[in-house]
N, C-alpha and C. Protein backbone atom coordinates (compact mmCIF):
# COMPACT_ATOMS: atom_id res chain seq x y z
N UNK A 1 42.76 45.02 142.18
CA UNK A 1 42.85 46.46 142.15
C UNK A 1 43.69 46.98 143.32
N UNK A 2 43.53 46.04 144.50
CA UNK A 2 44.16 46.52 145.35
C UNK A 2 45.88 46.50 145.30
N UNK A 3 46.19 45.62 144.74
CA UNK A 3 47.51 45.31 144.66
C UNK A 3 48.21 45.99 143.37
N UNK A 4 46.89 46.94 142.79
CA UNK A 4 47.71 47.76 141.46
C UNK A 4 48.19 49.24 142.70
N UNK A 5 46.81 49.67 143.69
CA UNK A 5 47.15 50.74 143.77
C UNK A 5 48.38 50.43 144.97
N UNK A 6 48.44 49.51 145.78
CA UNK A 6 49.38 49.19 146.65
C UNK A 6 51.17 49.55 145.57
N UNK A 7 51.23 49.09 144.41
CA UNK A 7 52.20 49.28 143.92
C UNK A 7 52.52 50.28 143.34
N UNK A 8 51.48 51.25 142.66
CA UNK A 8 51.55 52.72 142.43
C UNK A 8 52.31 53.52 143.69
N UNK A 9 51.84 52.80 144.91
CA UNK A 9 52.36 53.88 145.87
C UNK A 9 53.35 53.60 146.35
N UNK A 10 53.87 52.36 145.97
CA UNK A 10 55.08 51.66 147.02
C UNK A 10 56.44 52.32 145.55
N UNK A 11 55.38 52.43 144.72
CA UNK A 11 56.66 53.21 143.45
C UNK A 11 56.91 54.45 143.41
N UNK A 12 55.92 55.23 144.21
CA UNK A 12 56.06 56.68 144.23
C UNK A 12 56.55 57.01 145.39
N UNK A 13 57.01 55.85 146.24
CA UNK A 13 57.76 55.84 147.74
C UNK A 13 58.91 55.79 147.25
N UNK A 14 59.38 54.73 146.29
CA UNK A 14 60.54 54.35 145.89
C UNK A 14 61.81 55.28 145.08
N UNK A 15 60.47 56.58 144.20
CA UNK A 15 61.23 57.44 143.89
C UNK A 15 61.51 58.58 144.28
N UNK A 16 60.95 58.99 145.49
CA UNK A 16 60.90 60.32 146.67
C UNK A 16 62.14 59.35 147.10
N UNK A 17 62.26 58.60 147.55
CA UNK A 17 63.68 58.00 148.27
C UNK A 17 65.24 57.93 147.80
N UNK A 18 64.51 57.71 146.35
CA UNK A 18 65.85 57.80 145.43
C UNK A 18 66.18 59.12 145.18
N UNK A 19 65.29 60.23 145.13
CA UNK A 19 65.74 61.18 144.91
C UNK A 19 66.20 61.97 146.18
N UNK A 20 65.94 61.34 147.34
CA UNK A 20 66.35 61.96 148.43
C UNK A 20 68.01 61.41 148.43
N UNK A 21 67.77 60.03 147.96
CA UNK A 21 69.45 59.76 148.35
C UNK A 21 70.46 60.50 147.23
N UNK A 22 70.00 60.76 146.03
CA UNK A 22 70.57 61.82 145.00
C UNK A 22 71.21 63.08 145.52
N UNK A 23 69.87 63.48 146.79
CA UNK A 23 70.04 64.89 147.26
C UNK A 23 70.95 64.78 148.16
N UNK A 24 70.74 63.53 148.96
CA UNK A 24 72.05 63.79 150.23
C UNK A 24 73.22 63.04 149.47
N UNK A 25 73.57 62.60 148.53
CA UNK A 25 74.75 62.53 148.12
C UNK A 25 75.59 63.50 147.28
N UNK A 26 74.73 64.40 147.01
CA UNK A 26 74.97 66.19 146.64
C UNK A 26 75.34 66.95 147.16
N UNK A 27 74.71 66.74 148.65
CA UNK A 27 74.96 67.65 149.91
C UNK A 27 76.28 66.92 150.08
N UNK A 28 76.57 65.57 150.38
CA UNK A 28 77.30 65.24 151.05
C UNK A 28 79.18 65.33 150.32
N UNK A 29 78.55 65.91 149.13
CA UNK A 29 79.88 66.20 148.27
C UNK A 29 80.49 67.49 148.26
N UNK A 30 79.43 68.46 149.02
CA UNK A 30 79.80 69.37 149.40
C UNK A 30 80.02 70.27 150.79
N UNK A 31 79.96 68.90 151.55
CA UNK A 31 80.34 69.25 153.12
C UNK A 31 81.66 68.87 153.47
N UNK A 32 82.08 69.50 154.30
CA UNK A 32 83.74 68.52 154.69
C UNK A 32 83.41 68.61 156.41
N UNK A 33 84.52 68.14 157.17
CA UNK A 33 84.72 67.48 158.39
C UNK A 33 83.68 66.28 158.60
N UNK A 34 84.62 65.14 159.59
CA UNK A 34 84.47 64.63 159.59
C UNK A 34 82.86 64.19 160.21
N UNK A 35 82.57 65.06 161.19
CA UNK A 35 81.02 64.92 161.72
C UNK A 35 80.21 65.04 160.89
N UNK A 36 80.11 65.92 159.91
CA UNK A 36 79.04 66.23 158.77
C UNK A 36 79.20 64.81 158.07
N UNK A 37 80.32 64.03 157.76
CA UNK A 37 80.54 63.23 157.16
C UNK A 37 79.90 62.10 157.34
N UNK A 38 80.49 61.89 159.14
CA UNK A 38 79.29 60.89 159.42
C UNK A 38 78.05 60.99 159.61
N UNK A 39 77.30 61.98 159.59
CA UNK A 39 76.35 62.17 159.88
C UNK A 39 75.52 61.97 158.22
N UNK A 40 76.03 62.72 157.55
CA UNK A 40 75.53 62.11 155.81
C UNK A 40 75.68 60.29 155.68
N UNK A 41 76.56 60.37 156.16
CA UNK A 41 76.36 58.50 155.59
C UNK A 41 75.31 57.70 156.46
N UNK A 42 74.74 58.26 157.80
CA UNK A 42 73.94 58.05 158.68
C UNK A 42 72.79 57.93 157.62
N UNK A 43 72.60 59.08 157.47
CA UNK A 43 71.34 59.59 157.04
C UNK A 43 71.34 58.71 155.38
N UNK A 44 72.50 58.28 154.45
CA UNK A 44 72.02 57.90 153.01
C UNK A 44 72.03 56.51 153.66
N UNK A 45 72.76 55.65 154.56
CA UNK A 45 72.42 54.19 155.16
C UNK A 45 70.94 54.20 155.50
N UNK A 46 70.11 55.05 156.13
CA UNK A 46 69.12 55.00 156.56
C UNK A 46 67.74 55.49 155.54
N UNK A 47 68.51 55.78 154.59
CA UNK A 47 67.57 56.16 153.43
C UNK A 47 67.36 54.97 152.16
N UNK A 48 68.98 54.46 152.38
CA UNK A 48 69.19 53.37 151.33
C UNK A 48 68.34 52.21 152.06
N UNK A 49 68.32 52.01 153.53
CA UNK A 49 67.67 50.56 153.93
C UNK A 49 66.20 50.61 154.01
N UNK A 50 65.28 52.12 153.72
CA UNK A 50 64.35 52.08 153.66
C UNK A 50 63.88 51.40 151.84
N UNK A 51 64.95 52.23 151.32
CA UNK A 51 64.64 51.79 149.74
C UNK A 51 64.53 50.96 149.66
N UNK A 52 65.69 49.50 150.07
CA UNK A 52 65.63 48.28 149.84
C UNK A 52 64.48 47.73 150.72
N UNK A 53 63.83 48.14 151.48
CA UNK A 53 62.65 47.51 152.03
C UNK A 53 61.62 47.50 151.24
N UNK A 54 61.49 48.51 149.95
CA UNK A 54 60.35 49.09 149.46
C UNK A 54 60.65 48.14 147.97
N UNK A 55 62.04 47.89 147.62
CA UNK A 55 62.10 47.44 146.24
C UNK A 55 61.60 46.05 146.91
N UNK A 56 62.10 45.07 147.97
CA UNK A 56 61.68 43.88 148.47
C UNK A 56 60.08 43.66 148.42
N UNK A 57 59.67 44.91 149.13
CA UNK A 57 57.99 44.91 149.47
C UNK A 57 57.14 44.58 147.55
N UNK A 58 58.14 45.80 146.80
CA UNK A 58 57.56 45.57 146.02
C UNK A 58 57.53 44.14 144.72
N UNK A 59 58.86 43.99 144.53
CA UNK A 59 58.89 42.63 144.03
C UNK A 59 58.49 41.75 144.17
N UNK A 60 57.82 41.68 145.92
CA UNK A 60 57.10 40.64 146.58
C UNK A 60 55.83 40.62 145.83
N UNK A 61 54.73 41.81 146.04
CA UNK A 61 53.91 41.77 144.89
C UNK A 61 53.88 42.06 143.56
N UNK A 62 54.61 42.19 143.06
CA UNK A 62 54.94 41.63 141.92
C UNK A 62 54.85 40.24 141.17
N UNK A 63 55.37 39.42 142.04
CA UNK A 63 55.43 38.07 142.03
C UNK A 63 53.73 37.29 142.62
N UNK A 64 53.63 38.38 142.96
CA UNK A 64 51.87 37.24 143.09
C UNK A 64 50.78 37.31 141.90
């Protein structure tokens, strides 16, 4: 049971994240100069490496 609700939540992490990176790649299509620029790719690198921690975490249990 524990490892159902562990994955309910590691999936409802997974899609607040995705939809955050949706949002800052929305924003980021509608900002220009170059600081805003880097500063969006800051922020979707740091959003994308949380995701891939969470799809890892979760596949991991998955597999047990």
């Amino acid at each position: 049971m524990a490892d159902t609700e562990a994955l309910a939540e590691i999936e409802q992490r997974i899609a607040i994240l995705r939809d955050n990176l949706r949002q800052l790649v929305e924003q980021a299509a509608g900002y220009s100069g170059a600081e805003d620029e880097e500063r969006n790719a800051d922020r979707i690198a740091d959003q994308q490496a949380k995701l891939d921690a969470l799809v890892k975490e979760r596949d991991a249990l998955l597999k047990k």
